[in-house]
N, C-alpha and C. Protein backbone atom coordinates (compact mmCIF):
# COMPACT_ATOMS: atom_id res chain seq x y z
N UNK A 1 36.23 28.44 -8.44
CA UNK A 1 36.62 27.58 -7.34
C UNK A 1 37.07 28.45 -6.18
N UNK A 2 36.69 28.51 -5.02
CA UNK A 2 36.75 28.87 -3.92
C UNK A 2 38.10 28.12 -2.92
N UNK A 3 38.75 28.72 -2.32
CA UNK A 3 40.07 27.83 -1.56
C UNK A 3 39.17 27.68 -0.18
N UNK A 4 38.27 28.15 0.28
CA UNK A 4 37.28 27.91 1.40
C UNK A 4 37.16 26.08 1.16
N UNK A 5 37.61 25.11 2.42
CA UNK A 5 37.48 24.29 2.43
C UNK A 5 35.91 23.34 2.14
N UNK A 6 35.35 22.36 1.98
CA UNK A 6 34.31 21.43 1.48
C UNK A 6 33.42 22.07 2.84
N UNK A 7 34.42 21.39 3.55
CA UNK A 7 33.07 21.62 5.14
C UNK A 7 32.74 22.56 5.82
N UNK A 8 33.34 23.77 5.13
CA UNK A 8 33.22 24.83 5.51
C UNK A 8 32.11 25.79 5.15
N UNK A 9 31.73 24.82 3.62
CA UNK A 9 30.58 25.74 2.76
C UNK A 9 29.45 24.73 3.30
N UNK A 10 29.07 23.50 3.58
CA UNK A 10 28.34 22.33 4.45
C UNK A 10 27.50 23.68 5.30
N UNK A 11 26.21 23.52 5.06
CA UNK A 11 25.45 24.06 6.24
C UNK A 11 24.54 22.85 6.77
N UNK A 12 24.60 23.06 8.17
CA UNK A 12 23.89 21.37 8.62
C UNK A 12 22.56 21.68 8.46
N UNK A 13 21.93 23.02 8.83
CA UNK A 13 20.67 22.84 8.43
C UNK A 13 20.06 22.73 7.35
N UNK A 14 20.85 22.76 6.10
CA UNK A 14 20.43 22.75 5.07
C UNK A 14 20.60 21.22 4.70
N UNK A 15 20.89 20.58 5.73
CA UNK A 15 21.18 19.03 5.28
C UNK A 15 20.11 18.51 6.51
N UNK A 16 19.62 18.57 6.92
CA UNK A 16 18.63 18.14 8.15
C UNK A 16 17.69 17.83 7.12
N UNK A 17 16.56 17.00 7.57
CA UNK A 17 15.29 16.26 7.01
C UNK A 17 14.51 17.00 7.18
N UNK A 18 13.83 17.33 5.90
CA UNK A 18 12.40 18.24 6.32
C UNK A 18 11.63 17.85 7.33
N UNK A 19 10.91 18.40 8.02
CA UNK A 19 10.09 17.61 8.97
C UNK A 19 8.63 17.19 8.58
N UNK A 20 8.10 17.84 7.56
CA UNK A 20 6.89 17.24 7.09
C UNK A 20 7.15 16.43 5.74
N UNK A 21 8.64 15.63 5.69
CA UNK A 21 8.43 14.46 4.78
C UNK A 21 9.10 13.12 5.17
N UNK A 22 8.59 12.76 6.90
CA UNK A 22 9.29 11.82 7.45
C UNK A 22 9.68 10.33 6.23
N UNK A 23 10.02 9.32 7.07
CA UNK A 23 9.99 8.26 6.70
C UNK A 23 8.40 8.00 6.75
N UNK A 24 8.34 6.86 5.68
CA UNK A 24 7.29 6.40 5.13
C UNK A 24 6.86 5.40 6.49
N UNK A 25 7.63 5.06 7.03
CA UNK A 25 7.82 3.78 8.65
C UNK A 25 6.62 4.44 9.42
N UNK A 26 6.88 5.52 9.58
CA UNK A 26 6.28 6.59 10.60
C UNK A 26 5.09 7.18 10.17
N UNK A 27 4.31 6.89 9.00
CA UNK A 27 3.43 6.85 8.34
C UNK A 27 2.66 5.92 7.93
N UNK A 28 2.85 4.95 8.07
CA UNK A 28 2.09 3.67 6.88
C UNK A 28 1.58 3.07 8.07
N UNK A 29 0.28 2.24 7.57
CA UNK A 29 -0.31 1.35 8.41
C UNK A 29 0.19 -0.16 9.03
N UNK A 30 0.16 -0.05 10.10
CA UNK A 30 0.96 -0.94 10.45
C UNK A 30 0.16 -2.27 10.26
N UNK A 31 -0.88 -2.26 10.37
CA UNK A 31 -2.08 -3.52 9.56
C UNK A 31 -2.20 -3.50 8.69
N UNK A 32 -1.54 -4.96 7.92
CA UNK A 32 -1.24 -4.84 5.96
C UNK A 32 -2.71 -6.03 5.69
N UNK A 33 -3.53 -5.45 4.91
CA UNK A 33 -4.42 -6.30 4.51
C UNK A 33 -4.28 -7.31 3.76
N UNK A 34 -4.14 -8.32 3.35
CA UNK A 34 -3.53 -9.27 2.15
C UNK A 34 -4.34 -10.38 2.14
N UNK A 35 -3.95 -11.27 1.15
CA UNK A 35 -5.02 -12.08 0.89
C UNK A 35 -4.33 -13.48 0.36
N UNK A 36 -4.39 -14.68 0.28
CA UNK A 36 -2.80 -15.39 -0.14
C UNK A 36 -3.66 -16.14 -1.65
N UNK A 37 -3.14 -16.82 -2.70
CA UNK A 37 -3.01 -16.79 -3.98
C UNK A 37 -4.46 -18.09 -4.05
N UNK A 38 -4.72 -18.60 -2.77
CA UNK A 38 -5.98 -19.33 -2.84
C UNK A 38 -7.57 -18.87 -2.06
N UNK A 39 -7.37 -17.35 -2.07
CA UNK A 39 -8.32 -16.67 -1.32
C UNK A 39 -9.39 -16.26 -2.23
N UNK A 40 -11.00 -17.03 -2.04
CA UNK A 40 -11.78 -16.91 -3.08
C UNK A 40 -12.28 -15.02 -3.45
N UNK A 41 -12.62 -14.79 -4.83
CA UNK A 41 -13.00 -13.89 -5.27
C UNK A 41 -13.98 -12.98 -4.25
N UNK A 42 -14.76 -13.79 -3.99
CA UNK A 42 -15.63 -13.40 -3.43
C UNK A 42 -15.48 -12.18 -1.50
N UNK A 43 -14.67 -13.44 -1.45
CA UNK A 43 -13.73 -12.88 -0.23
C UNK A 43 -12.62 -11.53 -0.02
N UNK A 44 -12.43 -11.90 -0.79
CA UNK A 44 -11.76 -10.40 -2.12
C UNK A 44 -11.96 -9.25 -1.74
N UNK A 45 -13.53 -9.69 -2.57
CA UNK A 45 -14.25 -7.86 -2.51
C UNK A 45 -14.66 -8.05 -1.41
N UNK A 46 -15.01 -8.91 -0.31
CA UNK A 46 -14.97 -8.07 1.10
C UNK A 46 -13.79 -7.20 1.88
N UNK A 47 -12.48 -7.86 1.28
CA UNK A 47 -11.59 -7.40 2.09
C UNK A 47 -11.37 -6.38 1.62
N UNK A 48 -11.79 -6.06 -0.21
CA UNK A 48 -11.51 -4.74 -0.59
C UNK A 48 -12.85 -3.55 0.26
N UNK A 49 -13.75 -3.59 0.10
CA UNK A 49 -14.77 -2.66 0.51
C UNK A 49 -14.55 -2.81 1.77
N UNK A 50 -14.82 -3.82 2.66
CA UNK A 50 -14.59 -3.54 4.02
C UNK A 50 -13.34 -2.60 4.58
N UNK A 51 -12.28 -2.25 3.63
CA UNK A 51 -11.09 -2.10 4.03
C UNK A 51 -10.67 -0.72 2.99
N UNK A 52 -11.81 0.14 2.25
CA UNK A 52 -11.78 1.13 1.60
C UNK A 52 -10.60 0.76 0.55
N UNK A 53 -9.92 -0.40 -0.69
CA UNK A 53 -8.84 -0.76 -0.99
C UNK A 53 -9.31 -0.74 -2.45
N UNK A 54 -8.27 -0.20 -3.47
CA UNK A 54 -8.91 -0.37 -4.47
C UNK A 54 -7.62 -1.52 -5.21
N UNK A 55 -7.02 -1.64 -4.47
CA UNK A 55 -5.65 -3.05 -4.54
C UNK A 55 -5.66 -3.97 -3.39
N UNK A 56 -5.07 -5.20 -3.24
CA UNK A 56 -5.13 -6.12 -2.40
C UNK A 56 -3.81 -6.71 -3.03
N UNK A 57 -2.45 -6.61 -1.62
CA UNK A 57 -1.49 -7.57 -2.46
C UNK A 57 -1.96 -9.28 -1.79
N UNK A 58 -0.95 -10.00 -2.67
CA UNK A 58 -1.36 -11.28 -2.81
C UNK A 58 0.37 -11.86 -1.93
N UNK A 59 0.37 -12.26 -0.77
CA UNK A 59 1.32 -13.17 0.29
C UNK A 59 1.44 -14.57 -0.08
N UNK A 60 2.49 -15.03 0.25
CA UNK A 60 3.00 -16.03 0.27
C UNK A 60 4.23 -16.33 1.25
N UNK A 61 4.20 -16.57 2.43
CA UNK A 61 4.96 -17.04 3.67
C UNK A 61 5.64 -15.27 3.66
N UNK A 62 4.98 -14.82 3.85
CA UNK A 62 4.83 -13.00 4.25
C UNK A 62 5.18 -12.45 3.07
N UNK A 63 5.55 -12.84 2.18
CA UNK A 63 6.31 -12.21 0.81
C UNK A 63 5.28 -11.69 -0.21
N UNK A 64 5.23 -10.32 -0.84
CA UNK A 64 4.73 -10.17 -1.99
C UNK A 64 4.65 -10.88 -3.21
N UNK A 65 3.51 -11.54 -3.46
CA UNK A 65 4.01 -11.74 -4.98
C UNK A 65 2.98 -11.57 -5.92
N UNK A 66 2.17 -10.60 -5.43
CA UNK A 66 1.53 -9.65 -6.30
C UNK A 66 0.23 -9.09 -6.29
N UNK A 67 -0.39 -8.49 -6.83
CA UNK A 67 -1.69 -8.30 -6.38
C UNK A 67 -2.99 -8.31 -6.86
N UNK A 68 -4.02 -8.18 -6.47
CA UNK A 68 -5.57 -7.83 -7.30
C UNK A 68 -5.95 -7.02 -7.41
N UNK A 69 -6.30 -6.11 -8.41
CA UNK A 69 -7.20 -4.93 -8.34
C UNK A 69 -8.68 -4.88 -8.38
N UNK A 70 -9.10 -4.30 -8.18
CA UNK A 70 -10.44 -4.38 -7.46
C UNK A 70 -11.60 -4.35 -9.12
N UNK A 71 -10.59 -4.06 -10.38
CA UNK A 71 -11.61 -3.45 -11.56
C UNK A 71 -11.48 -5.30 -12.11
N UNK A 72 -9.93 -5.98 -11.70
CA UNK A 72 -10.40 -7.56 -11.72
C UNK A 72 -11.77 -8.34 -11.30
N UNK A 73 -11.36 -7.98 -10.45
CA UNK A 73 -12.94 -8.60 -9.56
C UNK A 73 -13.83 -8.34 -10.11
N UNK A 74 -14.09 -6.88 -10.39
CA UNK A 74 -15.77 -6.26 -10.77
C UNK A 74 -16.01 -6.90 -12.19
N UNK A 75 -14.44 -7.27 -13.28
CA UNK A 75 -14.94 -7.48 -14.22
C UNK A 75 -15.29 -9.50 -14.34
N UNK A 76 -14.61 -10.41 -13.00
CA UNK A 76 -15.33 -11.28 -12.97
C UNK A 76 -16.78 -11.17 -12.34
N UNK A 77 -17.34 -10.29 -11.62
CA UNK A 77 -18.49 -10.29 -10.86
C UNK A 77 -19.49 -9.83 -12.05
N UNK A 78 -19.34 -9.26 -13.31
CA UNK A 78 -20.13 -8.67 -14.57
C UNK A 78 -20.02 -10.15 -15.04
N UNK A 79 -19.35 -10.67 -15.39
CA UNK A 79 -19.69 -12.20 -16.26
C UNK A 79 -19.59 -13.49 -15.58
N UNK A 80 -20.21 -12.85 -14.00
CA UNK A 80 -21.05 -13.79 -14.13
C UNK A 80 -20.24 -14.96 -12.79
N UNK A 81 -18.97 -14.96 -13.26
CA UNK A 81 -18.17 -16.00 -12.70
C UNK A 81 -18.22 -15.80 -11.06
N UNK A 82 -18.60 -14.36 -10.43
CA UNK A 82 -18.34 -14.44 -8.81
C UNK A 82 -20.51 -14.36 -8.20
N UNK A 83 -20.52 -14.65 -7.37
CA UNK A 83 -21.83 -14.62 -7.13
C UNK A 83 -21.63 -14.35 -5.56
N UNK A 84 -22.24 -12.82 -5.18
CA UNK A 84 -22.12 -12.32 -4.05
C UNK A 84 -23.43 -12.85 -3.31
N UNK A 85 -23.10 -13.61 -1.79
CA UNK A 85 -24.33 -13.83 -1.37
C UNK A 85 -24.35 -13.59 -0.03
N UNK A 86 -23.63 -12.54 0.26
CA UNK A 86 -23.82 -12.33 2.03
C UNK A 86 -22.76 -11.48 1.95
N UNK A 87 -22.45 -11.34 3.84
CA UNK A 87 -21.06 -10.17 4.34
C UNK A 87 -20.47 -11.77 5.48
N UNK A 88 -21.14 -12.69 5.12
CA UNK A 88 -20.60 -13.67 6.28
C UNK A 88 -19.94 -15.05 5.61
N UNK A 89 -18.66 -14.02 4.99
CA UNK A 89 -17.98 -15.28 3.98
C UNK A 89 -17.43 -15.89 4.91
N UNK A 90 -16.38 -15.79 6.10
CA UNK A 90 -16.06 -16.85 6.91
C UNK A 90 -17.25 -17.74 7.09
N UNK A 91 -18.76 -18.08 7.24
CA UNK A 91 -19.18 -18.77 8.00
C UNK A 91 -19.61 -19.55 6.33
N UNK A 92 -20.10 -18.91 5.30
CA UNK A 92 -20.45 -19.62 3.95
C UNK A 92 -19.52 -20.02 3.50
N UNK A 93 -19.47 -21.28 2.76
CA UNK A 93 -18.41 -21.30 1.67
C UNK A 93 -18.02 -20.59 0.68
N UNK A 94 -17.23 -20.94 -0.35
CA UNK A 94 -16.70 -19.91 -1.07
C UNK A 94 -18.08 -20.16 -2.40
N UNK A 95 -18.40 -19.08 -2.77
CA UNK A 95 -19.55 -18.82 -3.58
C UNK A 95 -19.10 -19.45 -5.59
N UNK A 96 -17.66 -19.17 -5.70
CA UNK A 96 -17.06 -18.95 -6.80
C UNK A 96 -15.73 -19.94 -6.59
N UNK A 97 -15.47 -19.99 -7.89
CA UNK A 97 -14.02 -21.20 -8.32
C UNK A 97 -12.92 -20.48 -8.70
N UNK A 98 -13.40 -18.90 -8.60
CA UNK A 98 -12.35 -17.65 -8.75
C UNK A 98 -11.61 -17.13 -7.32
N UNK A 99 -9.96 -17.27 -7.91
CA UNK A 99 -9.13 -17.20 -6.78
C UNK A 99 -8.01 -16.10 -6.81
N UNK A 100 -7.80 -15.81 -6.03
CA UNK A 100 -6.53 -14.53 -6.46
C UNK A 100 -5.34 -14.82 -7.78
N UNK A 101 -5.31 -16.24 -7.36
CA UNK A 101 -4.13 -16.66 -8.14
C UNK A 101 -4.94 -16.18 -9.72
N UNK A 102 -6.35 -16.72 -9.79
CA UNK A 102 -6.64 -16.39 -11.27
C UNK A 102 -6.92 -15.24 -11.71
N UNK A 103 -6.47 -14.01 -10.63
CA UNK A 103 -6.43 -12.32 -11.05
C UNK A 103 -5.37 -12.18 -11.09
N UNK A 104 -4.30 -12.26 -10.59
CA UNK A 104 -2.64 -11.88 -9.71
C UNK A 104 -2.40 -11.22 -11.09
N UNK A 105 -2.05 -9.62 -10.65
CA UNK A 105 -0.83 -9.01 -11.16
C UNK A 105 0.08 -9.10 -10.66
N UNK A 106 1.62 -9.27 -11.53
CA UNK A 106 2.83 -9.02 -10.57
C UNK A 106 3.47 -7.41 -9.90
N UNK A 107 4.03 -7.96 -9.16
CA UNK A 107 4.52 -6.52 -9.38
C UNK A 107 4.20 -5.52 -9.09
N UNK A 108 3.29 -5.70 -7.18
CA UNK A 108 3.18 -4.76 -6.13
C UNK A 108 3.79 -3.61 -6.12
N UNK A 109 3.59 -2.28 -5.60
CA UNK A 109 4.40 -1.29 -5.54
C UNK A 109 5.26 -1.41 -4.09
N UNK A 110 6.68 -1.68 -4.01
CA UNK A 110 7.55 -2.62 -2.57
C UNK A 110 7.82 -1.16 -2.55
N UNK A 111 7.93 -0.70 -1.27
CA UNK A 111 8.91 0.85 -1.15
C UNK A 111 9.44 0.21 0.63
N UNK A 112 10.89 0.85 0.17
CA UNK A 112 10.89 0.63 1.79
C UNK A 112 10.82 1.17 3.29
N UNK A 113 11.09 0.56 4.50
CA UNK A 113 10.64 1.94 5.40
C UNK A 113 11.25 2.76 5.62
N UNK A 114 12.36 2.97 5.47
CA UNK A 114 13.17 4.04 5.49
C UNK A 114 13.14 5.22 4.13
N UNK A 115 12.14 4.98 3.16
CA UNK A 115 11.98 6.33 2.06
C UNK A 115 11.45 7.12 2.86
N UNK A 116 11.64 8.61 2.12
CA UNK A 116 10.59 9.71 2.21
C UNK A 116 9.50 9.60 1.95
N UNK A 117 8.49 9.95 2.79
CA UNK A 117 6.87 10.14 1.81
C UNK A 117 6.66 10.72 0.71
N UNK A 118 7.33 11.77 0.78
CA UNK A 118 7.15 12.24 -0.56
C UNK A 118 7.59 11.64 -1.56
N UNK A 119 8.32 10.76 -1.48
CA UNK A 119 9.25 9.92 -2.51
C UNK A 119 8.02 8.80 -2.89
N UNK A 120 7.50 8.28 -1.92
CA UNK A 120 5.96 7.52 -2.26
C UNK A 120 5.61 7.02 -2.36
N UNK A 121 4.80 8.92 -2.14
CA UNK A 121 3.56 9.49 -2.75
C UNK A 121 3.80 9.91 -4.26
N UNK A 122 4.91 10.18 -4.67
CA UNK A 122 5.43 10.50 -6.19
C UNK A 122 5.76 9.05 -6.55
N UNK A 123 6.21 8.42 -6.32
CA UNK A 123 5.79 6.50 -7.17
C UNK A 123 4.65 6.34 -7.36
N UNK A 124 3.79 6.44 -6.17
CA UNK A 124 2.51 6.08 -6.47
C UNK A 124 1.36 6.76 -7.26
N UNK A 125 1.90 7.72 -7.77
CA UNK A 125 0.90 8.95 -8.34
C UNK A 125 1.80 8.52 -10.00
N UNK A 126 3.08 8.33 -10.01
CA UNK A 126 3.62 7.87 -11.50
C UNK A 126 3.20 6.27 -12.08
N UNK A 127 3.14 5.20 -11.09
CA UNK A 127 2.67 4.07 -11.32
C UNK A 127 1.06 4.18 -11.37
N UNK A 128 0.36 5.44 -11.44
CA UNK A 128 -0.83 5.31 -10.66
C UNK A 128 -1.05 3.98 -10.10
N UNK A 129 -1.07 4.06 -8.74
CA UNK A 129 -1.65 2.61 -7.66
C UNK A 129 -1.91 3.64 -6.50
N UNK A 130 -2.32 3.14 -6.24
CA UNK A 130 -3.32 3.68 -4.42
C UNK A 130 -2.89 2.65 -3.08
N UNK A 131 -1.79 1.93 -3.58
CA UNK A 131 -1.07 1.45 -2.72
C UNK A 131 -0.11 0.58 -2.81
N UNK A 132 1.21 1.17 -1.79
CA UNK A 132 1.98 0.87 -1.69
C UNK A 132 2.83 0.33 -0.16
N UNK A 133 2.98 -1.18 -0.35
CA UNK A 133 3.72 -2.21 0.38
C UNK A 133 5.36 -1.80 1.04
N UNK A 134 5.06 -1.47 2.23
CA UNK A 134 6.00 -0.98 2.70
C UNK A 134 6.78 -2.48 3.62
N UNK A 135 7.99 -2.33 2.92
CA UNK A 135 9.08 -3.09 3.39
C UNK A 135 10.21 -3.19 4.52
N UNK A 136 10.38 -4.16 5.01
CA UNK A 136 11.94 -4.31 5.69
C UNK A 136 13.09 -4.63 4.49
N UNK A 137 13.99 -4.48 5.30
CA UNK A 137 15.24 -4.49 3.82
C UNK A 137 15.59 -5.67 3.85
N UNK A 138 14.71 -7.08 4.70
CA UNK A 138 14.83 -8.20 3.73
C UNK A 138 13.29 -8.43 3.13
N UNK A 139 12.42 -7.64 2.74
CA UNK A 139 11.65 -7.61 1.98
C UNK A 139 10.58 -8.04 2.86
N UNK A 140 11.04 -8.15 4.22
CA UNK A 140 9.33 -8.73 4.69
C UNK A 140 8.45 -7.21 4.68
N UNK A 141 7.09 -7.76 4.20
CA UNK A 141 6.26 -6.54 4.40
C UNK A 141 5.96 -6.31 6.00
N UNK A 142 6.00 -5.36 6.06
CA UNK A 142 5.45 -4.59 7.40
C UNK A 142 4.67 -3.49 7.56
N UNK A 143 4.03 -2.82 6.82
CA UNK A 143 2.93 -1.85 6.31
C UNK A 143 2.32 -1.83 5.39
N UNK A 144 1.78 -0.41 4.95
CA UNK A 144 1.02 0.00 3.94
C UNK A 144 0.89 1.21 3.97
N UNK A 145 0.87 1.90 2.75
CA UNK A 145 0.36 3.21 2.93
C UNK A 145 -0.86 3.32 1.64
N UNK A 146 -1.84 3.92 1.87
CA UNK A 146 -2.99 4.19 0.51
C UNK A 146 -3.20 6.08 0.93
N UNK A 147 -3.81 6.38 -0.03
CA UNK A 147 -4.29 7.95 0.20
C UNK A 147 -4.70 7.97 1.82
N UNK A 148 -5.30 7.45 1.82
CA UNK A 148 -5.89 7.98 3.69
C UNK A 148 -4.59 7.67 4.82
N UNK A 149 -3.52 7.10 4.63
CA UNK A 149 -2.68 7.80 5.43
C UNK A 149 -1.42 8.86 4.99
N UNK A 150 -1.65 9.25 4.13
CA UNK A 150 -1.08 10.44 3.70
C UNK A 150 -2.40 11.48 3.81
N UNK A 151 -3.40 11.26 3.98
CA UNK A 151 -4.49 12.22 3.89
C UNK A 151 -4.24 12.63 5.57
N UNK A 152 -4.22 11.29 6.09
CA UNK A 152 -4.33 11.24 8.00
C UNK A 152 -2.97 12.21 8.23
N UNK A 153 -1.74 12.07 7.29
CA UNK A 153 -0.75 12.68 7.76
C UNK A 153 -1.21 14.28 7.38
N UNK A 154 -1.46 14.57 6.34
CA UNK A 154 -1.23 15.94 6.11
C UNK A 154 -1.95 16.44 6.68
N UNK A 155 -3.36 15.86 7.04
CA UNK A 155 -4.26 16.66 8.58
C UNK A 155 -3.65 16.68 9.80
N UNK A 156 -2.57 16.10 9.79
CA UNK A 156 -1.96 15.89 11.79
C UNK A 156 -0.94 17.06 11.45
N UNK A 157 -0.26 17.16 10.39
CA UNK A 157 0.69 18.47 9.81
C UNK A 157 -0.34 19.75 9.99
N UNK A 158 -1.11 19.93 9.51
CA UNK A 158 -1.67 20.79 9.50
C UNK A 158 -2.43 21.60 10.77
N UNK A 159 -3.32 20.60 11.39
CA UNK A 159 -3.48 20.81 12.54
C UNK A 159 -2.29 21.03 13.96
N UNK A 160 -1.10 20.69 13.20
CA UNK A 160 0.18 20.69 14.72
C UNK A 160 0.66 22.48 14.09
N UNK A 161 0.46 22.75 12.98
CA UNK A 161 0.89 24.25 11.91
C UNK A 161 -0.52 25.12 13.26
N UNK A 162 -1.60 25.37 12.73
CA UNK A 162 -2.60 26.06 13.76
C UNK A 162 -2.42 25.68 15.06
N UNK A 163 -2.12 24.66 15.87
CA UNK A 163 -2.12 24.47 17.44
C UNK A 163 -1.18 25.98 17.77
């Protein structure tokens, strides 16, 4: 034990925020793709492929309450139950009687905006998911982050490192 006071051994820079592991706020997409619990199958996998997503959470008056994965879908589209017939699902009806509600996992990955990225990007690599629902701290969603904006970040890091 040292008689050198607490704040004396305190170095501030050693307490400062790394700079390449901002908040997740300052990272995540600010356009959250979602889909609500009566959005047909079919519609689904557009919003997944159109939107590079291999998850889709599922809204309800802005709230998470859970999501689809994309190996759902493929395994109603193998038996049969979804029948793809165009890219112009707004203007067709719904092709299928399959609805989010009849995929819904619970239990989105919620992180909020004030984490570290690195904090996650390490949830999301332990839950394996490829995306995670970034929150206000009354739970309304307000982002997203998937690999491509952590990919987008570590190229803007990298490239500001060589400038």
């Amino acid at each position: 034990m040292t008689s050198a006071p607490i704040s004396a051994s305190l170095d501030p820079d050693s307490l400062a925020l790394e700079p390449g592991d901002p908040e997740v706020g300052s990272v995540m997409r600010n356009e959250v793709v979602f889909c609500l619990p009566s959005t047909p199958a079919d519609a689904i996998a557009k919003l997944l492929t159109d939107n590079i997503l291999s998850e889709i959470v599922v809204l309800v008056d802005r709230r998470p309450v859970g999501f689809v994965a994309k190996e759902d879908v493929i395994d109603h589209l193998i038996a049969g139950d979804i029948v793809v017939s165009g890219s112009d699902f707004a203007v067709r009806p719904p092709s299928t009687n399959v609805q989010a509600r009849n995929m819904l996992r619970p239990s989105p990955l919620l992180v909020d905006e004030h984490q570290r990225l690195s904090e996650v990007v390490s949830l999301m690599a332990q839950h394996e998911r490829r995306l995670a629902i970034v929150t206000h701290e009354d739970e309304t969603v307000v982002g997203m982050v998937t690999p491509r904006e952590v990919a987008d970040f570590a190229l803007a890091q990298r490239v500001a490192v060589h400038a």
